[in-house]
N, C-alpha and C. Protein backbone atom coordinates (compact mmCIF):
# COMPACT_ATOMS: atom_id res chain seq x y z
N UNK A 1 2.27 -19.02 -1.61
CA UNK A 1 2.93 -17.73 -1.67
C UNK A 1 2.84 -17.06 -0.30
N UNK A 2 3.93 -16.63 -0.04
CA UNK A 2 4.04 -15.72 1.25
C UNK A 2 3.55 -14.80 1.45
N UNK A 3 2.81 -13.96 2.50
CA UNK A 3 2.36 -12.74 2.64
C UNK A 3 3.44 -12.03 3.63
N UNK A 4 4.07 -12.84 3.88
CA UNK A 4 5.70 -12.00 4.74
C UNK A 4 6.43 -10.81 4.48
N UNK A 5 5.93 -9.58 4.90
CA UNK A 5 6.82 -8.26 4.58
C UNK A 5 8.34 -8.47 4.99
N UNK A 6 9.02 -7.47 4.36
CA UNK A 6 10.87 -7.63 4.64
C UNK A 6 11.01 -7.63 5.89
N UNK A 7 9.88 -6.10 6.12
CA UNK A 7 10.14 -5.13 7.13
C UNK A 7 9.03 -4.71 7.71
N UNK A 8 8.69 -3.99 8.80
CA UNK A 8 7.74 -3.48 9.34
C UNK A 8 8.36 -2.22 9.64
N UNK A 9 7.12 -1.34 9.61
CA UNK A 9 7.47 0.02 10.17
C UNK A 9 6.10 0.94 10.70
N UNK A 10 6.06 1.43 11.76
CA UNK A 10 4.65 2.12 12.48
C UNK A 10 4.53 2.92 11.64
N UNK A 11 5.08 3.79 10.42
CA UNK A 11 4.72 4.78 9.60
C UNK A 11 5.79 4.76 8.36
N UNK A 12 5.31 5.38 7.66
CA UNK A 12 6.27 5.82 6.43
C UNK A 12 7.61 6.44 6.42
N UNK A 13 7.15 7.49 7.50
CA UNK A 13 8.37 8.38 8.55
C UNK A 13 9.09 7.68 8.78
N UNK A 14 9.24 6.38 9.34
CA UNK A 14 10.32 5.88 9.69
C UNK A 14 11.12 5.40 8.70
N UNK A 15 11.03 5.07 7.87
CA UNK A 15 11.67 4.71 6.78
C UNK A 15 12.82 5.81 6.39
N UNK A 16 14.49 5.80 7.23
CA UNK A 16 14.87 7.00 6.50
C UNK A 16 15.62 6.57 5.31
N UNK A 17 16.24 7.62 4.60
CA UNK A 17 17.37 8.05 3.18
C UNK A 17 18.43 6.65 3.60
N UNK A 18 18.68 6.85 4.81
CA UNK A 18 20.07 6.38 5.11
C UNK A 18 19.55 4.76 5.58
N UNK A 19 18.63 4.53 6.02
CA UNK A 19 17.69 3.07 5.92
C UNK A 19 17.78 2.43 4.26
N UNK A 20 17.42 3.20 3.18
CA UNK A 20 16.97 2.81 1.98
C UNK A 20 18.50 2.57 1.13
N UNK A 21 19.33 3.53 1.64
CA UNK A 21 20.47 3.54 0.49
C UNK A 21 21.26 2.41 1.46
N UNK A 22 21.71 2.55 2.41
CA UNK A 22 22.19 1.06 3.30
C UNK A 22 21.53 -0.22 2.78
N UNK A 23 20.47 -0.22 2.26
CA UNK A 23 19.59 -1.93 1.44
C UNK A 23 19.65 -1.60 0.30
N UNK A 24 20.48 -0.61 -0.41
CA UNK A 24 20.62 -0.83 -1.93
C UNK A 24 19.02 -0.61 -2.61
N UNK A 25 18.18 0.31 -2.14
CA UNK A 25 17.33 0.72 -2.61
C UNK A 25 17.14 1.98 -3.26
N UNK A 26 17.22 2.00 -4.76
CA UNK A 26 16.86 3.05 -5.83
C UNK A 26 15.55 3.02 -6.48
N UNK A 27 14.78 2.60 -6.14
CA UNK A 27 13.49 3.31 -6.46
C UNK A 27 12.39 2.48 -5.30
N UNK A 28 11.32 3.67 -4.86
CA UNK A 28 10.27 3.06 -4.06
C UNK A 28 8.60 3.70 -4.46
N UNK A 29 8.07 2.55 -4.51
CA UNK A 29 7.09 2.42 -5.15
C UNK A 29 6.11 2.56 -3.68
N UNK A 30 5.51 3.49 -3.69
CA UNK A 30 4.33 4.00 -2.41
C UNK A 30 2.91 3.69 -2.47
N UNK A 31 2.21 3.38 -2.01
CA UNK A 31 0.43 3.23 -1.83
C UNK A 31 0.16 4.54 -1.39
N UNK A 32 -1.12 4.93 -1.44
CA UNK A 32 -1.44 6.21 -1.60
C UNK A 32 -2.08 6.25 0.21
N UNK A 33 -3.26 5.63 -0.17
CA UNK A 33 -4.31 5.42 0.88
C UNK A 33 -3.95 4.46 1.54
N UNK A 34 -4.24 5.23 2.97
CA UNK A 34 -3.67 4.79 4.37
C UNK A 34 -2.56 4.61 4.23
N UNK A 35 -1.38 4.99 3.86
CA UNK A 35 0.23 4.13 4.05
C UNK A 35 0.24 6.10 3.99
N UNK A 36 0.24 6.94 2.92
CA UNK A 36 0.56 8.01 3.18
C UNK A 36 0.03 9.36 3.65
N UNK A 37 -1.70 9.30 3.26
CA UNK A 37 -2.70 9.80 3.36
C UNK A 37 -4.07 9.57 3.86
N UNK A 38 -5.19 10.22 4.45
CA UNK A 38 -6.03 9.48 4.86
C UNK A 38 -6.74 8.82 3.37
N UNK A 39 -7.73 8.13 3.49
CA UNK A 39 -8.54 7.63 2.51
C UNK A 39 -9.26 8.90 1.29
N UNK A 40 -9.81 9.15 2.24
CA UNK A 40 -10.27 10.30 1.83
C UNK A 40 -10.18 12.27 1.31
N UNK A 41 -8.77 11.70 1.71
CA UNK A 41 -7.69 12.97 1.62
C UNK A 41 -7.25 13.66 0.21
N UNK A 42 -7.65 15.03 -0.28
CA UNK A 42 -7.58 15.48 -1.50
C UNK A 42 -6.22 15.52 -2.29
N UNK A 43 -5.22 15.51 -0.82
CA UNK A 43 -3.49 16.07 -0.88
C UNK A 43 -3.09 15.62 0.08
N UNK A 44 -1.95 15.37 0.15
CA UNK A 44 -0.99 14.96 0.56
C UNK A 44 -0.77 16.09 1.68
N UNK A 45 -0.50 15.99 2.93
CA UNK A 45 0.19 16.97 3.79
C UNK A 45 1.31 17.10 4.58
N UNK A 46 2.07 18.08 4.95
CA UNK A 46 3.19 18.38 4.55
C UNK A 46 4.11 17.54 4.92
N UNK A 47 3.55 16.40 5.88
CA UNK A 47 4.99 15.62 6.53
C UNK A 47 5.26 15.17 5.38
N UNK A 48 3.96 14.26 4.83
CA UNK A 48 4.58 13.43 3.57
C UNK A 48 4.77 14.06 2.57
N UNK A 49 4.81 15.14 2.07
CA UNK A 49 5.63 15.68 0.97
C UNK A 49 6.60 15.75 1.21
N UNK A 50 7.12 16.40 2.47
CA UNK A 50 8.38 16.74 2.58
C UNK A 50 9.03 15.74 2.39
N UNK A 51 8.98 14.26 3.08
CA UNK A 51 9.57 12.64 2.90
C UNK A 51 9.55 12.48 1.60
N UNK A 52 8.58 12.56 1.06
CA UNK A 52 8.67 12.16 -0.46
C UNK A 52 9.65 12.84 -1.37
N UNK A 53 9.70 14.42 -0.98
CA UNK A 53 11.02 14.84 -2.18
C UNK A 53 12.30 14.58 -1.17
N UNK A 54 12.44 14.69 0.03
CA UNK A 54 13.65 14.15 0.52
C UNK A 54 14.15 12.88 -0.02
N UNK A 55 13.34 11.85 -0.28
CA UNK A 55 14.18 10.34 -0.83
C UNK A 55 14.09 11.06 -2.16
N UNK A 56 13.50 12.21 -2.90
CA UNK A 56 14.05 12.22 -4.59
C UNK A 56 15.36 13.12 -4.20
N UNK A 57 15.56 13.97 -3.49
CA UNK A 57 16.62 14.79 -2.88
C UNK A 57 17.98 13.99 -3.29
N UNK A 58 17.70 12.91 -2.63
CA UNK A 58 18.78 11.89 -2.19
C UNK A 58 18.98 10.80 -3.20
N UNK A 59 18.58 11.33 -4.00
CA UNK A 59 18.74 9.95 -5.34
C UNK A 59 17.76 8.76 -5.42
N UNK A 60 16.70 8.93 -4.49
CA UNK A 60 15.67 7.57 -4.49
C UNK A 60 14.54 7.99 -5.39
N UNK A 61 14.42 7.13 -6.47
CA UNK A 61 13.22 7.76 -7.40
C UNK A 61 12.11 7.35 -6.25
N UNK A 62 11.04 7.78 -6.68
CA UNK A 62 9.62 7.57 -6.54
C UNK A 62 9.04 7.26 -7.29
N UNK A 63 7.76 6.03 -7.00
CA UNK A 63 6.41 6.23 -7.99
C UNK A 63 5.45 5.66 -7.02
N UNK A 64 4.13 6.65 -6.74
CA UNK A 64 2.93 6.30 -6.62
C UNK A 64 2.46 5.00 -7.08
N UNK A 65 1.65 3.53 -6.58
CA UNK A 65 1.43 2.68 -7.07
C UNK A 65 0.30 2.56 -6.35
N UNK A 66 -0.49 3.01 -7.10
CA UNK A 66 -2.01 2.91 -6.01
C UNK A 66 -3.45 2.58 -6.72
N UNK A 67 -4.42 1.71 -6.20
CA UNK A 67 -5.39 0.94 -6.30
C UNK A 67 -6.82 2.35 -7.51
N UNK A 68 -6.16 3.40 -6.51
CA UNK A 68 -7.74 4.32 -6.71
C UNK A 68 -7.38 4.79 -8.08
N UNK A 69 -8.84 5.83 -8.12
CA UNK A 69 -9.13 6.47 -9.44
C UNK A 69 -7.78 7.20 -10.13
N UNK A 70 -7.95 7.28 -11.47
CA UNK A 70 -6.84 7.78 -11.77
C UNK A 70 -7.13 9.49 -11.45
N UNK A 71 -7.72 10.16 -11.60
CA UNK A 71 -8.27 11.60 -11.20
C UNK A 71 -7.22 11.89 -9.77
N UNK A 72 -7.98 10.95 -9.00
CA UNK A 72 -7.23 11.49 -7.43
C UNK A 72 -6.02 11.23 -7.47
N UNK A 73 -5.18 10.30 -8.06
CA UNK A 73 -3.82 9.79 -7.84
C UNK A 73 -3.01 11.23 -8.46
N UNK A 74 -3.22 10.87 -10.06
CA UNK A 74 -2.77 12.48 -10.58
C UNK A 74 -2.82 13.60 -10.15
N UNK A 75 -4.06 14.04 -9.21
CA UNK A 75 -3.86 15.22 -8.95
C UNK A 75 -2.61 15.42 -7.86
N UNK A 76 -2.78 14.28 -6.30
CA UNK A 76 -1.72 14.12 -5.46
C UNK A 76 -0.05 13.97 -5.93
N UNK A 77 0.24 13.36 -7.43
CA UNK A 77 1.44 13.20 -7.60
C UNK A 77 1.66 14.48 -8.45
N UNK A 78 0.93 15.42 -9.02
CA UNK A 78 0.88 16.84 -9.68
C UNK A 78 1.47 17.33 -8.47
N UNK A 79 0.63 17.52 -7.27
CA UNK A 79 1.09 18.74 -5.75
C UNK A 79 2.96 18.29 -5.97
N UNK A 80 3.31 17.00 -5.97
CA UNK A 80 4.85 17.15 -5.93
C UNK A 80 5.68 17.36 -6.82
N UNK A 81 4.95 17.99 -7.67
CA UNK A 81 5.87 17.91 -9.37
C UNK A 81 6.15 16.89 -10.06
N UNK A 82 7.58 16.41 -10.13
CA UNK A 82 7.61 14.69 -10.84
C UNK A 82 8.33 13.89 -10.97
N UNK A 83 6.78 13.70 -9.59
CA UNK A 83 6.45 11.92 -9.42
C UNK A 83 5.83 11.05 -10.10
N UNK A 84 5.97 9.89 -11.02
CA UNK A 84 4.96 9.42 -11.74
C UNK A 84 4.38 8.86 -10.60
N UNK A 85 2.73 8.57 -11.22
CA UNK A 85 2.10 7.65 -10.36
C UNK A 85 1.36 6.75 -11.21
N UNK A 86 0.93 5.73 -10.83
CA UNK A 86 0.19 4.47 -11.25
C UNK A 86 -1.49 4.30 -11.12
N UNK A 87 -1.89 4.79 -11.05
CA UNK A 87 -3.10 4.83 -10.74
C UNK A 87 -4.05 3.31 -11.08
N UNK A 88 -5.32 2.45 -10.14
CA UNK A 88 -5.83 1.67 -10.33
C UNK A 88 -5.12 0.40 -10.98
N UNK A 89 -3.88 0.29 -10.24
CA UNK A 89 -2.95 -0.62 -10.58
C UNK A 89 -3.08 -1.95 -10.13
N UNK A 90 -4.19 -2.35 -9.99
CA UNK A 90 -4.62 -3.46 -9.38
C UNK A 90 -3.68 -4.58 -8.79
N UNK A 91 -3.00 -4.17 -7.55
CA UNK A 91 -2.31 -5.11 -6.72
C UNK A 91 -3.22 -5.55 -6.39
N UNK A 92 -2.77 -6.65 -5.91
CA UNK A 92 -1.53 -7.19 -5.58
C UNK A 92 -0.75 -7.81 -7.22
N UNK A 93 -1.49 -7.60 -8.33
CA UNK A 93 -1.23 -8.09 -9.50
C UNK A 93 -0.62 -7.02 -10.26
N UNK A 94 0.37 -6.27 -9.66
CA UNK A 94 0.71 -4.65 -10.56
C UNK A 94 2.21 -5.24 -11.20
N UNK A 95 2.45 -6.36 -11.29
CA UNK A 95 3.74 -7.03 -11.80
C UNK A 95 4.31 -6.20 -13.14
N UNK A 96 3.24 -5.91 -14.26
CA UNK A 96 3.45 -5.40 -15.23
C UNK A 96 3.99 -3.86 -15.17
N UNK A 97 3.19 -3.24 -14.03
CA UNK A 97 3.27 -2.15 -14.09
C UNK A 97 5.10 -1.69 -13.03
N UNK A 98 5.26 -2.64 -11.95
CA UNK A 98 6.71 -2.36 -11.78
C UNK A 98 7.57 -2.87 -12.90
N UNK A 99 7.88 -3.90 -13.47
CA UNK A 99 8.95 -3.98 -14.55
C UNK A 99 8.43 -3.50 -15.40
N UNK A 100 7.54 -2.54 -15.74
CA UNK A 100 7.69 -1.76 -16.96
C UNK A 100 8.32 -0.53 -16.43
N UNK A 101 8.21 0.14 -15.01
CA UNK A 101 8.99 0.58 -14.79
C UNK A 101 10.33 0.37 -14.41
N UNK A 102 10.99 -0.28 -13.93
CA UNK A 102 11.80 -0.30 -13.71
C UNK A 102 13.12 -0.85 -15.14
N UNK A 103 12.10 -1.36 -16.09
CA UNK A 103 12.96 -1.22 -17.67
C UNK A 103 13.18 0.42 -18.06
N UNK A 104 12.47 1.20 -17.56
CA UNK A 104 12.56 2.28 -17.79
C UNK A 104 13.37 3.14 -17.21
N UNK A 105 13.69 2.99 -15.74
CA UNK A 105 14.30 3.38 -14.78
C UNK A 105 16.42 2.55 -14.76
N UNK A 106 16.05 1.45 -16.05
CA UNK A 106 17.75 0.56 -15.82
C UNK A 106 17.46 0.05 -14.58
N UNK A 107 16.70 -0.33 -13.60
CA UNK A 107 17.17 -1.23 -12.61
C UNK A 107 16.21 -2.44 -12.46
N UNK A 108 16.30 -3.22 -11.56
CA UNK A 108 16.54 -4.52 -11.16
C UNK A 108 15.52 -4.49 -9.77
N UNK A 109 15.05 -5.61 -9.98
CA UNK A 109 13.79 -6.02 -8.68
C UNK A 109 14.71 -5.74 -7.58
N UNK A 110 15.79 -6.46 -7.40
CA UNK A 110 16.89 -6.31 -5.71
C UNK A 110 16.80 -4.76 -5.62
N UNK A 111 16.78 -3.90 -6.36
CA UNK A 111 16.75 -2.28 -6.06
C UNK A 111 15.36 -1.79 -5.76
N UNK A 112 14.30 -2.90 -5.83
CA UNK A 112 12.65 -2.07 -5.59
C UNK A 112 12.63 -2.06 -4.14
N UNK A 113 11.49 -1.43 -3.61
CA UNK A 113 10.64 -1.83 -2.57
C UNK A 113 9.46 -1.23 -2.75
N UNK A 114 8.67 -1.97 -2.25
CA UNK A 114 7.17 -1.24 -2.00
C UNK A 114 6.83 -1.18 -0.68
N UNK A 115 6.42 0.03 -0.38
CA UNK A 115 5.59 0.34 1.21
C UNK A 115 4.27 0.55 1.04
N UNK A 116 3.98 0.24 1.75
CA UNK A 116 2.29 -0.39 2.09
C UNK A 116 1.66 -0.50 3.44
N UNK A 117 0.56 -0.11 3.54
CA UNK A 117 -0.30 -0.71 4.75
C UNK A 117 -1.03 -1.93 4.53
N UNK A 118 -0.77 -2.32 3.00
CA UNK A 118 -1.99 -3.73 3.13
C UNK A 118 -1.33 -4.91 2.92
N UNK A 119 -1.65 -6.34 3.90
CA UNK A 119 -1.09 -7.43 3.61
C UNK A 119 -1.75 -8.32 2.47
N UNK A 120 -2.25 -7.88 1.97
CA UNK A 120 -3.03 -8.54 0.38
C UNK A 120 -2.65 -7.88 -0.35
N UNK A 121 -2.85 -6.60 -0.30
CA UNK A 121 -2.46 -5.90 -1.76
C UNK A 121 -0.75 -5.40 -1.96
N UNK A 122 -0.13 -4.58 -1.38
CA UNK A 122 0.89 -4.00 -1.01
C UNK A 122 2.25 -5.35 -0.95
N UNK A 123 1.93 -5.55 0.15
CA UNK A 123 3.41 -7.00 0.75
C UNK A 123 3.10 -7.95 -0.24
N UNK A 124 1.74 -8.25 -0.86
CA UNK A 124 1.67 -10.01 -1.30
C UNK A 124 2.33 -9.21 -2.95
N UNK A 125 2.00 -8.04 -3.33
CA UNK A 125 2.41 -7.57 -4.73
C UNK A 125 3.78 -7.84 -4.59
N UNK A 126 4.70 -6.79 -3.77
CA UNK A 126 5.89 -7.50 -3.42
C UNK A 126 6.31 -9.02 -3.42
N UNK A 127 5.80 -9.28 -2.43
CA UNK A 127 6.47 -10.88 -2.60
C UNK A 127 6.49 -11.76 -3.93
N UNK A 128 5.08 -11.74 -4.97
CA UNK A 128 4.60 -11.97 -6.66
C UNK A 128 5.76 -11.68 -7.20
N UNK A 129 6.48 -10.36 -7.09
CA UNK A 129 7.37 -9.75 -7.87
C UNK A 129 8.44 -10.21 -7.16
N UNK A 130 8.98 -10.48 -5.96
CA UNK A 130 10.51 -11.47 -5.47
C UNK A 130 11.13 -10.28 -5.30
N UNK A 131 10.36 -8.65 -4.74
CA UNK A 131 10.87 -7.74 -4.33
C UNK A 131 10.58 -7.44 -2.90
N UNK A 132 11.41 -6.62 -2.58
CA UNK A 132 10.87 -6.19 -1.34
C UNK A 132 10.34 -5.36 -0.61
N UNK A 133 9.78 -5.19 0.89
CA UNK A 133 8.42 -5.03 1.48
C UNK A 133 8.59 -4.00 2.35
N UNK A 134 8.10 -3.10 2.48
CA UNK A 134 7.95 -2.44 4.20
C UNK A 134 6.03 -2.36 4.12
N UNK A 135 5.70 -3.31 5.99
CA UNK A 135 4.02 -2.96 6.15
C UNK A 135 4.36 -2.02 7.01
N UNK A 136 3.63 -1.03 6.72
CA UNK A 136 3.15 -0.18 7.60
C UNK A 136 2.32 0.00 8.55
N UNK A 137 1.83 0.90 9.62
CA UNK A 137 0.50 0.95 10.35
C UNK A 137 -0.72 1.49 9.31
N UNK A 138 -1.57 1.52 9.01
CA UNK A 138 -2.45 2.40 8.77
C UNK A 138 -2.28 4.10 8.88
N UNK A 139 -2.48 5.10 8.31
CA UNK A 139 -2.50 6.41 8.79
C UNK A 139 -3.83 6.67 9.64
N UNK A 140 -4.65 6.12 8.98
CA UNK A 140 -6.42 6.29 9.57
C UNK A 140 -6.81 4.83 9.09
N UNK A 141 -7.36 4.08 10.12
CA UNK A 141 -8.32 3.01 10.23
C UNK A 141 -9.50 3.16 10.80
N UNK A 142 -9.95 4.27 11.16
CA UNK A 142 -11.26 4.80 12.06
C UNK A 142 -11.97 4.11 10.88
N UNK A 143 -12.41 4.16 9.65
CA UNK A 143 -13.56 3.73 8.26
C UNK A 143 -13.75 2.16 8.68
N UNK A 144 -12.80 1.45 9.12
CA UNK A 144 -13.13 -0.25 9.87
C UNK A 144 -13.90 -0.11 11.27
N UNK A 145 -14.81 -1.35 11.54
CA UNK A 145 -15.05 -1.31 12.57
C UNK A 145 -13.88 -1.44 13.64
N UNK A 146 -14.57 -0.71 14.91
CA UNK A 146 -13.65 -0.78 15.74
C UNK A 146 -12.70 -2.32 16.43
N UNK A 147 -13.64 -3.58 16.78
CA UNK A 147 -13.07 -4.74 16.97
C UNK A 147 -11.99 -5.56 15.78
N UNK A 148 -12.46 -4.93 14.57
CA UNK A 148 -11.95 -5.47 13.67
C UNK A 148 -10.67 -4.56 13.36
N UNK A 149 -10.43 -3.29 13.63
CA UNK A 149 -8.93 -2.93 14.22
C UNK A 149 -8.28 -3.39 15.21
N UNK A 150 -9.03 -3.78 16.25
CA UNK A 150 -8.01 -4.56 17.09
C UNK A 150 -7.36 -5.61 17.09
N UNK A 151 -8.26 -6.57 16.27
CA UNK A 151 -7.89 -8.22 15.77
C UNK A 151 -7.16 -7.78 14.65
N UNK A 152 -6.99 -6.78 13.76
CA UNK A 152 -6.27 -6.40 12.47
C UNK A 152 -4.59 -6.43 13.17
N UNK A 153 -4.76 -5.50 14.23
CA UNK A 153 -3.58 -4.98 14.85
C UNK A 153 -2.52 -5.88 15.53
N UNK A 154 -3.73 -6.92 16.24
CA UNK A 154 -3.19 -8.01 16.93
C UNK A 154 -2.57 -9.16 15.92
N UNK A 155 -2.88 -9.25 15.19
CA UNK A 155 -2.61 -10.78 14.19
C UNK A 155 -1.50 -10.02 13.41
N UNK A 156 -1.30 -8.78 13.46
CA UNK A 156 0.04 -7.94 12.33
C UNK A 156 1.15 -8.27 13.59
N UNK A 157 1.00 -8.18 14.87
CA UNK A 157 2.04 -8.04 16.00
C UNK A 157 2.31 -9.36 15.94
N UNK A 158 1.46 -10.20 16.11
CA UNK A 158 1.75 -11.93 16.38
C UNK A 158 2.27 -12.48 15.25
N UNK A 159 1.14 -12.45 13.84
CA UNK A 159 2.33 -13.01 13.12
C UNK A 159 3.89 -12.52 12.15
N UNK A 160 3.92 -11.46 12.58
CA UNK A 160 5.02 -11.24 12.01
C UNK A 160 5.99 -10.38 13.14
N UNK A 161 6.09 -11.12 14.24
CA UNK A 161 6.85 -10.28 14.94
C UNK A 161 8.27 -10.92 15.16
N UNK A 162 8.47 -11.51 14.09
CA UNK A 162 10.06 -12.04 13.61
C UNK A 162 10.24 -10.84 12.35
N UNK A 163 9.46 -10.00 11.73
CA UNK A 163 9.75 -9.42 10.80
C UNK A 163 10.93 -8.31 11.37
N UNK A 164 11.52 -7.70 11.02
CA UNK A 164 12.44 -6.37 11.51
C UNK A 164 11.42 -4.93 11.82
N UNK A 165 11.86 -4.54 12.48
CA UNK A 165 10.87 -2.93 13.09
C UNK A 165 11.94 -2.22 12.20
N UNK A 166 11.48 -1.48 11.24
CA UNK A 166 12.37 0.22 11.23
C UNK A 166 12.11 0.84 11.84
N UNK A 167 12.95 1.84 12.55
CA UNK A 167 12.67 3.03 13.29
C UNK A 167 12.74 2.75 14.97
């Protein structure tokens, strides 16, 4: 199995409306920690809210699909009103939890994507499901050692630098 994202992108930000609806994308499924927020972060702040109801603005559903407690997920997808979120969805194995949404939603894997900072959990869930990918940078990687961000950083540039850059 591949760990090959679609796409790459230095942030979430880059990802625009007019990026997502040009690839026939109606719903995107987000990671919480590090892709939108720090780790440790109570809420969401304001860049990424604002991104987040701009793609609902524009007809792109949303759903939170994220590893952590259900407590913290709920409260972050509460601050935006409604967004469902997924909480402790154990990707890279959350297969159940996108086609149960997306039976719910009427659409079709070719209409998902998931964005992510992690190439195990995030891209490889994607690829399991035969949907597609945007990796991201990290928001905060300071919690890793420092050498082990650099070799993280370096092996994301080398091996996938046939992937596409957004932005």
């Amino acid at each position: 199995m591949s760990i090959k994202p679609t796409w790459r992108a230095n942030s979430f930000v880059d990802i625009s409306v007019d990026f997502l609806k040009a690839n026939d994308v109606g719903i995107v499924f987000l990671d919480l920690d590090n892709t939108m927020l720090k780790v440790n972060a109570k809420l969401m702040d304001e860049e990424a809210s604002a991104w987040v109801l701009n793609l609902v603005e524009n007809d792109i559903r949303v759903r939170f699909l994220s590893n952590n407690l259900n407590s913290r997920v709920m409260k972050i997808a509460a601050q935006l009103g409604d967004i469902e979120a997924h909480s402790l969805s154990m990707k890279p194995f959350a297969g159940h939890i996108v086609k149960g949404v997306l039976a719910t939603e009427k659409m079709h894997l070719e209409k998902a994507i998931i964005v992510g900072d992690g190439i195990m959990t995030d891209t490889l869930a994607a690829n399991l499901l035969g949907t597609r990918s945007v990796l991201v940078n990290p928001v905060d990687d300071s919690y890793l050692i420092g050498w082990f961000n650099a070799y993280r950083r370096w092996f994301i540039r080398w091996a996938y630098k046939d992937v596409g850059m957004i932005g």
